[in-house]
Protein backbone atom coordinates (compact mmCIF):
# COMPACT_ATOMS: atom_id res chain seq x y z
CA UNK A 1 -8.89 47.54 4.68
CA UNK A 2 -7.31 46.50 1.33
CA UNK A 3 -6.12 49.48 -1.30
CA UNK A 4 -5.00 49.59 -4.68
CA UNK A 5 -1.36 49.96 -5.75
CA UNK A 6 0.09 50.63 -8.78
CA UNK A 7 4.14 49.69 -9.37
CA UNK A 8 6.97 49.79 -12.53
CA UNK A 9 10.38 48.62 -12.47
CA UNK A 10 12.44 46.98 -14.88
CA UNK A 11 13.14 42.91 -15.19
CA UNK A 12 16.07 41.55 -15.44
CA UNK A 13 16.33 42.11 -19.00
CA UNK A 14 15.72 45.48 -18.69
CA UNK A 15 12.20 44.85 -19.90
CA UNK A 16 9.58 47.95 -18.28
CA UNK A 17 7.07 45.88 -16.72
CA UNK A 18 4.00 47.90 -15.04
CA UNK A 19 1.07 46.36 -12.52
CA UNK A 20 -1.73 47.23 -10.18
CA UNK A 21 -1.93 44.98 -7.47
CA UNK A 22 -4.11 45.26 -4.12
CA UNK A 23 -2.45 44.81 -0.91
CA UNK A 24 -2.99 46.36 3.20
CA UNK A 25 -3.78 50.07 3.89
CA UNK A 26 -1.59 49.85 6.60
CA UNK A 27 0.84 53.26 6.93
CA UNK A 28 4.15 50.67 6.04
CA UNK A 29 2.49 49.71 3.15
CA UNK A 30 1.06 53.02 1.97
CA UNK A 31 4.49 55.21 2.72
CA UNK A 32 6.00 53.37 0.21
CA UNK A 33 3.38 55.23 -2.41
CA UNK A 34 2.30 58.43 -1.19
CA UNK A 35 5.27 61.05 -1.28
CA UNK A 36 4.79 63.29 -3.91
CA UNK A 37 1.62 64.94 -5.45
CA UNK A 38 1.45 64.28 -9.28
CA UNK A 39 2.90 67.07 -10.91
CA UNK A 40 6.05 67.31 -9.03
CA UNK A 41 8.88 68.22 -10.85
CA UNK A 42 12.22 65.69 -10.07
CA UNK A 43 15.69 67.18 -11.35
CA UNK A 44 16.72 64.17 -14.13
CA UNK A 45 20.27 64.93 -15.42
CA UNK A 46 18.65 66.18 -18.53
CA UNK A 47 16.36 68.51 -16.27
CA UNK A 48 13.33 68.97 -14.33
CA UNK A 49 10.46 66.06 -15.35
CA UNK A 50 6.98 65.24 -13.72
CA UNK A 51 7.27 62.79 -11.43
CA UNK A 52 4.32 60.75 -13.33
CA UNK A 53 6.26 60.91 -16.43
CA UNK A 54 9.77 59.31 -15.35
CA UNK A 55 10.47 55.80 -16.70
CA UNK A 56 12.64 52.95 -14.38
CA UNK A 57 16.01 53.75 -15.71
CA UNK A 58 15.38 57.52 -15.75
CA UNK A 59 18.73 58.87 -13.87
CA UNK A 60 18.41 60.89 -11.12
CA UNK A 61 20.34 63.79 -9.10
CA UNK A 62 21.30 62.86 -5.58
CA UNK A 63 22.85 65.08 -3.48
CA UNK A 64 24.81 62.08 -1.66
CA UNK A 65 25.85 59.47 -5.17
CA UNK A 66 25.33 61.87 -7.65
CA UNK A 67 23.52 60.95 -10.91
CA UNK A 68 21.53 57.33 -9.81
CA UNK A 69 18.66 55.26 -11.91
CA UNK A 70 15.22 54.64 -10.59
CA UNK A 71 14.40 51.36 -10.12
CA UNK A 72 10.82 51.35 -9.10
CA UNK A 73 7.84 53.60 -8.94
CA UNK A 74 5.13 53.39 -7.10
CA UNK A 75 2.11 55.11 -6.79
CA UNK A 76 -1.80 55.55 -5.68
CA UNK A 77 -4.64 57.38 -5.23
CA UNK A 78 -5.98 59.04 -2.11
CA UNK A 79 -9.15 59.58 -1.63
CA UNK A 80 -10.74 63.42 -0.41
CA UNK A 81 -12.12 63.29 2.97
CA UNK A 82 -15.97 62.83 1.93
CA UNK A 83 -15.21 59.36 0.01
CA UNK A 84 -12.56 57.55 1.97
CA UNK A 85 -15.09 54.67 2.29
CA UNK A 86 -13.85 53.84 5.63
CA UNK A 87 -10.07 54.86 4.84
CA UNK A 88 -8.53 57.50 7.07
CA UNK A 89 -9.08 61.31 5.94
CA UNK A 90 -6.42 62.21 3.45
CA UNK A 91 -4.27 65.26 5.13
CA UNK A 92 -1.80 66.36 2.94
CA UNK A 93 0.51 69.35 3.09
CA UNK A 94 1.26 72.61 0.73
CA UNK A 95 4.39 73.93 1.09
CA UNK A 96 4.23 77.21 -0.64
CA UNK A 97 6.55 78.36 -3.42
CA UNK A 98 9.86 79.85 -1.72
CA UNK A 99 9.55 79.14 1.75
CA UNK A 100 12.49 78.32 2.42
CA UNK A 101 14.23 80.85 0.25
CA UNK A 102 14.35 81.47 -3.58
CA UNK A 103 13.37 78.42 -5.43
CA UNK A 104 12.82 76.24 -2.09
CA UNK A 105 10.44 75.50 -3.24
CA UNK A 106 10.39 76.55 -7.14
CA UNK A 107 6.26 76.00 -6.97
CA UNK A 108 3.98 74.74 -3.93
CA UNK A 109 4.66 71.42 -3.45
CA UNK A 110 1.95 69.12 -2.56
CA UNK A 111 3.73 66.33 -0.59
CA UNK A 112 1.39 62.92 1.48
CA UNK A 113 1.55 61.03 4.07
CA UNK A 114 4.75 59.06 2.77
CA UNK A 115 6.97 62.35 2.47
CA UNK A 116 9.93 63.59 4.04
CA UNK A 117 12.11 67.01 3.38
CA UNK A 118 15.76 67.11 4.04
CA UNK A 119 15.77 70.07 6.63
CA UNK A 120 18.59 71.65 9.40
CA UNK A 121 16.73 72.04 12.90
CA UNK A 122 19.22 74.34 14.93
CA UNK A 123 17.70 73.25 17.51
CA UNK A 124 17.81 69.85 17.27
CA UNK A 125 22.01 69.55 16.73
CA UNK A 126 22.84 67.61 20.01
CA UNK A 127 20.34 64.96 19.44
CA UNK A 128 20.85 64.18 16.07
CA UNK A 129 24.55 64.48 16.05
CA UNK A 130 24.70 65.96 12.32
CA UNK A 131 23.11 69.32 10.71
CA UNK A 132 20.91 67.22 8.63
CA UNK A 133 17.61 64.99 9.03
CA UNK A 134 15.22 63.71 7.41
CA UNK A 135 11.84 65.60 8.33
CA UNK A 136 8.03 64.18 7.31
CA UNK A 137 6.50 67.18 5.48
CA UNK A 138 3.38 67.63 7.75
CA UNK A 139 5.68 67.84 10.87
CA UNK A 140 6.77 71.47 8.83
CA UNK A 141 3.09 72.60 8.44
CA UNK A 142 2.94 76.25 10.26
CA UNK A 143 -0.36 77.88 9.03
CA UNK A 144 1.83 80.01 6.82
CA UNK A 145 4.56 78.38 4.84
CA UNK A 146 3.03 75.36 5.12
CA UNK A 147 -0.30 74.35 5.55
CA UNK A 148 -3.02 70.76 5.91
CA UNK A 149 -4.98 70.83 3.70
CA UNK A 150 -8.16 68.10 2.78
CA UNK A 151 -8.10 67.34 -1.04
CA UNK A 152 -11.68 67.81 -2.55
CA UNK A 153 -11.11 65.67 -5.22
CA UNK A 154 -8.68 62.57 -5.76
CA UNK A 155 -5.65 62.96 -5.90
CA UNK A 156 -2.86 60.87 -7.19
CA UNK A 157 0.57 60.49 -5.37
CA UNK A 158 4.44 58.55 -6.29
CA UNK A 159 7.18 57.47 -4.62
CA UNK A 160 10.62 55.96 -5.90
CA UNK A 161 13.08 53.99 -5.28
CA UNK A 162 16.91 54.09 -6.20
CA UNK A 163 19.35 51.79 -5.95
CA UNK A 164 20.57 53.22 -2.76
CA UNK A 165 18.36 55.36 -0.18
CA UNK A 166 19.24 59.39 -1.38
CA UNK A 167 17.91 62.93 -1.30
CA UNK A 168 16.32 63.77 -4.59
CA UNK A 169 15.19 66.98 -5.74
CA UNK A 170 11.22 67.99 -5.88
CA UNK A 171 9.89 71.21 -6.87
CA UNK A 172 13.64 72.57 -5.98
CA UNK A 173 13.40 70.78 -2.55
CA UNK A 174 15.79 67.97 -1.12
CA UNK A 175 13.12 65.28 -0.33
CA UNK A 176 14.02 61.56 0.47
CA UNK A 177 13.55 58.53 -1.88
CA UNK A 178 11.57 55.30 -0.26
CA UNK A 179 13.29 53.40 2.05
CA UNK A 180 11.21 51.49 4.66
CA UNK A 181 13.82 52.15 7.59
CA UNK A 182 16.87 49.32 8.84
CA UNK A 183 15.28 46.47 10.78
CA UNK A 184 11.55 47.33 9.83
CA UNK A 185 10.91 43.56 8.73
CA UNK A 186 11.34 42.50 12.07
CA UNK A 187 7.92 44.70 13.01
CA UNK A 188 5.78 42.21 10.22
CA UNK A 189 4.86 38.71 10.59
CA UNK A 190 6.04 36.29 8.04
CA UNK A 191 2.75 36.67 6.25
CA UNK A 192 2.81 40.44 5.87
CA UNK A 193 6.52 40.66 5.27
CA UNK A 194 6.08 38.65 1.95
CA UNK A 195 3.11 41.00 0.97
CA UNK A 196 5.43 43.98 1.55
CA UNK A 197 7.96 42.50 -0.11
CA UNK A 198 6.15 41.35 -3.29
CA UNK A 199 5.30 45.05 -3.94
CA UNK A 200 9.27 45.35 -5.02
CA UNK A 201 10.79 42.94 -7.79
CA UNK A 202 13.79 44.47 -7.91
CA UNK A 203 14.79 43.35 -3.91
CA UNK A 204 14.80 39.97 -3.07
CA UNK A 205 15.87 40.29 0.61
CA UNK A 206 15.07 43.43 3.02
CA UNK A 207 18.58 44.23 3.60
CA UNK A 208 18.71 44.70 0.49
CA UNK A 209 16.75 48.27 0.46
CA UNK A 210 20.80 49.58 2.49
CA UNK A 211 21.69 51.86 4.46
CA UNK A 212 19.82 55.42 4.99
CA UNK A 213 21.91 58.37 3.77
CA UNK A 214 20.30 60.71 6.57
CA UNK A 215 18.80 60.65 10.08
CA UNK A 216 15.00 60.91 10.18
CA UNK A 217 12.16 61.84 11.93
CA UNK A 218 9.56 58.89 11.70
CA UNK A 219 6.60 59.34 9.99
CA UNK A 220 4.19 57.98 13.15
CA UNK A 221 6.03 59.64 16.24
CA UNK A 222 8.11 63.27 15.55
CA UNK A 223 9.70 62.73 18.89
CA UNK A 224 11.41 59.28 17.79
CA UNK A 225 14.44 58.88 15.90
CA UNK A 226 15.41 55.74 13.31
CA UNK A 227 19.56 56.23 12.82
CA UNK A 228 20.38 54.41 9.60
């Protein structure tokens, strides 16, 4: 299956270039646009903005480099169940306004497929060696605080990319930007590796997405780990 996949970044000259280009609905591919529910409000340094209104250049708060530019957005549209045309049923989770205290979130936060919250499982210390990983948002859904739900109508999602991989700040939660995870070109053939690649201008070489700034959870297996 082949899906649709919109992209802006700046060129070289600083030019905003925008495109739509069609490439594999394969989860790789589709993480990369499918974090955060349009909507979202990111903390710029001038403030909170919608996620579908930030611009490449628009600088960001990071809780790890402190004010950083975005340097590509991506996004797409997911389907509700009933029209997925052979696609996989769009699950996506609500994570209600303040569930994890006052202003964590500041509204629900509709995150997909593609999104992970910066969380601190107690229980989960002596495996991770650090207070801090990076959690997918539908591992968090409890019934309660967070919940699946089916969209009944389209629904269109983003994700970004900094120069280096960070925590950002959605809806008042610390949520990760893209990064596709050290070593994951070695998982694609040459063939799909250039697709993948194609759908960034602004990285030439894979190594060139760094390091990760956090453990995480990955988004196919909750019981693996990927250490940056």
């Amino acid at each position: 299956m082949m899906r649709k996949y919109r992209r802006s970044w700046q060129d070289d000259d600083g030019q905003i270039m925008q495109d739509e280009q069609v490439g594999p609905a394969l989860p790789l591919f589709e993480s990369a646009f499918s974090a955060f529910a349009r909507g979202t409000l990111i903390t710029t340094t001038r403030g909170p903005v919608a996620i579908e209104d930030l611009t490449p250049g628009t600088r960001l708060v990071t809780a790890e480099h402190g004010p950083m530019p975005v340097m590509w957005i991506g996004s797409m549209t997911l389907a509700p169940a009933h029209d997925a045309q052979g696609f996989e049923p769009t699950i996506l989770t609500r994570i209600m306004a303040d569930a994890f205290g006052i202003g964590r979130p500041m509204a629900d936060f509709l995150a997909g497929p593609g999104a992970r919250i910066l969380t601190r499982p107690r229980n989960m210390r002596a495996n991770i060696g650090g207070d801090h990983v990076l959690t997918p948002a539908r591992n968090l859904a409890d019934g309660v605080q967070a919940i699946e739900i089916r969209p009944q109508r389209p629904v269109s999602f983003y994700h970004l990319c900094l120069r280096r991989h960070a925590t950002i700040i959605a809806n008042g939660l610390e949520a990760e930007s893209f990064h596709p995870a050290p070593g994951f070109e070695r998982t694609l053939g040459p063939n799909m590796l250039r697709l993948f690649m194609g759908l960034f201008p602004h990285i030439r070489e894979p190594h060139q997405f760094g390091t990760m700034a956090h453990l995480r959870l990955p988004l196919s297996s909750p019981e693996g780990l990927e250490i940056a």
